[in-house]
N, C-alpha and C. Protein backbone atom coordinates (compact mmCIF):
# COMPACT_ATOMS: atom_id res chain seq x y z
N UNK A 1 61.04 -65.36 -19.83
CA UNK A 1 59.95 -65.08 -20.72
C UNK A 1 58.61 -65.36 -20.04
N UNK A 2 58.48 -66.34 -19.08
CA UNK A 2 56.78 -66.77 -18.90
C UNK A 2 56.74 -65.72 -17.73
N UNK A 3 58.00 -65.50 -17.04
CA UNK A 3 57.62 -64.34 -15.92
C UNK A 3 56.81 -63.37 -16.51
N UNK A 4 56.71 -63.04 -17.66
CA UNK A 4 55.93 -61.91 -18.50
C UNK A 4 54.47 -62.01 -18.89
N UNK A 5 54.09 -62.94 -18.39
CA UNK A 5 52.96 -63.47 -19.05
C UNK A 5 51.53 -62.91 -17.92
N UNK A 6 50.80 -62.83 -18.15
CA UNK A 6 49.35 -61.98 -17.53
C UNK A 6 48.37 -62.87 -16.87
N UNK A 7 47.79 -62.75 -15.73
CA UNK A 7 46.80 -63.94 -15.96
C UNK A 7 45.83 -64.58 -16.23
N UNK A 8 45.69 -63.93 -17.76
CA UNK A 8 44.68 -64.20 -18.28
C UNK A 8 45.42 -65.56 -19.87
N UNK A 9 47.19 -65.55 -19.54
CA UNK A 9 48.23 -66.09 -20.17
C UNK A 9 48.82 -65.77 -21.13
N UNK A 10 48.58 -64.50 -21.49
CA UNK A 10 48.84 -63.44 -22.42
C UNK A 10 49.81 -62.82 -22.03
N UNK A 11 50.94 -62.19 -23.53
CA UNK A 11 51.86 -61.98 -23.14
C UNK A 11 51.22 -60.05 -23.46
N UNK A 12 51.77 -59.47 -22.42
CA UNK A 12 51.86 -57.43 -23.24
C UNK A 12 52.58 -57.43 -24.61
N UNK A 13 52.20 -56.08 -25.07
CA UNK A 13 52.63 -55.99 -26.05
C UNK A 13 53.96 -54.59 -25.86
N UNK A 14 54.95 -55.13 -26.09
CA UNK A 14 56.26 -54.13 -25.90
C UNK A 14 57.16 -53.40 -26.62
N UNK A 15 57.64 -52.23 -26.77
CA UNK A 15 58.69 -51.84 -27.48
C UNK A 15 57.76 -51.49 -28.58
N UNK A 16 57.02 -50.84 -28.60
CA UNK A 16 56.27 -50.02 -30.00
C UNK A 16 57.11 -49.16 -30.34
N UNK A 17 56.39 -49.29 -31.90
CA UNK A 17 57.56 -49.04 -32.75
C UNK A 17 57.08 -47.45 -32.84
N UNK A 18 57.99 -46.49 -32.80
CA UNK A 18 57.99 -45.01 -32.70
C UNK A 18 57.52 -43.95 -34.00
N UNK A 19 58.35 -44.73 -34.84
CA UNK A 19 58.00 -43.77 -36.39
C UNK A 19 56.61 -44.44 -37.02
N UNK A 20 55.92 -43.27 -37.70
CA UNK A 20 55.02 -43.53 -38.29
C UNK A 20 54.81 -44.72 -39.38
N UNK A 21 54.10 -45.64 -38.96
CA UNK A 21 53.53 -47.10 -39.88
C UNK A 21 52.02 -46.49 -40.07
N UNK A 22 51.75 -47.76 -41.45
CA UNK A 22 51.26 -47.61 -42.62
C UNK A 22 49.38 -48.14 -41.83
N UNK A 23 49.86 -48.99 -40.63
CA UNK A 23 48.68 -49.50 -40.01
C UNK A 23 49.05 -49.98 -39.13
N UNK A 24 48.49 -50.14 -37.76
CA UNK A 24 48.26 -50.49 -36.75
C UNK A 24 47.95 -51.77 -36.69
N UNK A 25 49.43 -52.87 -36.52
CA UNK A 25 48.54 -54.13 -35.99
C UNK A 25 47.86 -54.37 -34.92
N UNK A 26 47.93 -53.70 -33.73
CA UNK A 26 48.13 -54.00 -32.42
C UNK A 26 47.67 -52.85 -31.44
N UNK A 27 46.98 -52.94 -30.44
CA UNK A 27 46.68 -52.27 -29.34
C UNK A 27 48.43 -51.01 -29.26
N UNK A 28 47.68 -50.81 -28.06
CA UNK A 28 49.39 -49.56 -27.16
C UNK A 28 49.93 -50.69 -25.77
N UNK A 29 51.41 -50.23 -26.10
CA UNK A 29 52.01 -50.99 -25.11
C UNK A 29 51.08 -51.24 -23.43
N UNK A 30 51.38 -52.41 -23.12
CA UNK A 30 51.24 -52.89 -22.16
C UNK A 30 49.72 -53.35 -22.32
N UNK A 31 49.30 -53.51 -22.92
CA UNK A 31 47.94 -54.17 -23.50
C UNK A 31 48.42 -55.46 -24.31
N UNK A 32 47.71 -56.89 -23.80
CA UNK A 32 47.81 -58.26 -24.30
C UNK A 32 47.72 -58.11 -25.75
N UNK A 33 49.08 -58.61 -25.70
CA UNK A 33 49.63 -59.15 -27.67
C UNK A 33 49.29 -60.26 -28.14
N UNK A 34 48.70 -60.63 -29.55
CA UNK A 34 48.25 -61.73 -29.77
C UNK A 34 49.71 -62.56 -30.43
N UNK A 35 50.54 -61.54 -30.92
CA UNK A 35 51.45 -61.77 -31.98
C UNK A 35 52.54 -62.41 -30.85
N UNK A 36 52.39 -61.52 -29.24
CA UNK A 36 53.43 -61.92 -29.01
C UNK A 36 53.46 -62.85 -27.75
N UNK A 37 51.83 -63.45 -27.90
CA UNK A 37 51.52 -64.33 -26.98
C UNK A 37 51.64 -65.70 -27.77
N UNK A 38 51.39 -65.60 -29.30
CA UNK A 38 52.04 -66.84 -30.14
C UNK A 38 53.45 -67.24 -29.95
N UNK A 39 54.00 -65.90 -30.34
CA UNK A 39 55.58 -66.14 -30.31
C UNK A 39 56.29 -66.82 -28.88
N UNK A 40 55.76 -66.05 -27.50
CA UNK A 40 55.85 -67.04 -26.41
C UNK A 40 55.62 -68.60 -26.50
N UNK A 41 54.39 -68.64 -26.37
CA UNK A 41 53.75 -70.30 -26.37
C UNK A 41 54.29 -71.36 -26.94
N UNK A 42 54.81 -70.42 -28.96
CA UNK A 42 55.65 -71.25 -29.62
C UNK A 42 57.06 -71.52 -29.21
N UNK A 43 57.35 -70.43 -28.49
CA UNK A 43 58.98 -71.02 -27.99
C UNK A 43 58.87 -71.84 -26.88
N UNK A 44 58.50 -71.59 -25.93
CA UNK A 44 58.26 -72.35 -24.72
C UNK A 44 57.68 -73.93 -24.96
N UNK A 45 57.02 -74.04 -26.23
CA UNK A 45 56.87 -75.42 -26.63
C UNK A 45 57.75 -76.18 -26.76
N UNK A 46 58.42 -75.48 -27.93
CA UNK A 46 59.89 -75.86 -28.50
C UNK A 46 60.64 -76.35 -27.52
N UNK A 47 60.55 -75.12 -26.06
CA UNK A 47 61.80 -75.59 -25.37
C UNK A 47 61.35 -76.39 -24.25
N UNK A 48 60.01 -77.17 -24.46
CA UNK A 48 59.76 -77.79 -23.27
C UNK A 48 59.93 -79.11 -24.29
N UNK A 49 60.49 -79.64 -25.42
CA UNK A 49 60.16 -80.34 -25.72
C UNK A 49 61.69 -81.05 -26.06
N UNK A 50 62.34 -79.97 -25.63
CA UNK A 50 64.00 -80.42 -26.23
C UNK A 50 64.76 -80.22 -27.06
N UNK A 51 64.45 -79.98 -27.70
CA UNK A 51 64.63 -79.26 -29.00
C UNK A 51 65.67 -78.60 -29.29
């Protein structure tokens, strides 16, 4: 997972979703994810911590 990360510590944003949604959370793939630079940070916490 951190191999993925940018260096600005941001993770891309991947695997957009194809069929038509109601709104746009998010930039176009390969542009820094906020959603999925949380979801990193929060796991990597977790797992630096033992958990």
């Amino acid at each position: 997972m951190a191999k993925k990360q940018d260096p600005d510590g941001k993770w891309p944003l991947e695997n957009v979703h194809s069929d038509r949604v109601h709104f746009d959370m998010e930039g176009v793939e390969g542009e820094p994810s906020r959603w999925n630079t949380l979801r990193a940070l929060r796991v990597l916490d977790w797992y630096s911590t033992g958990r």
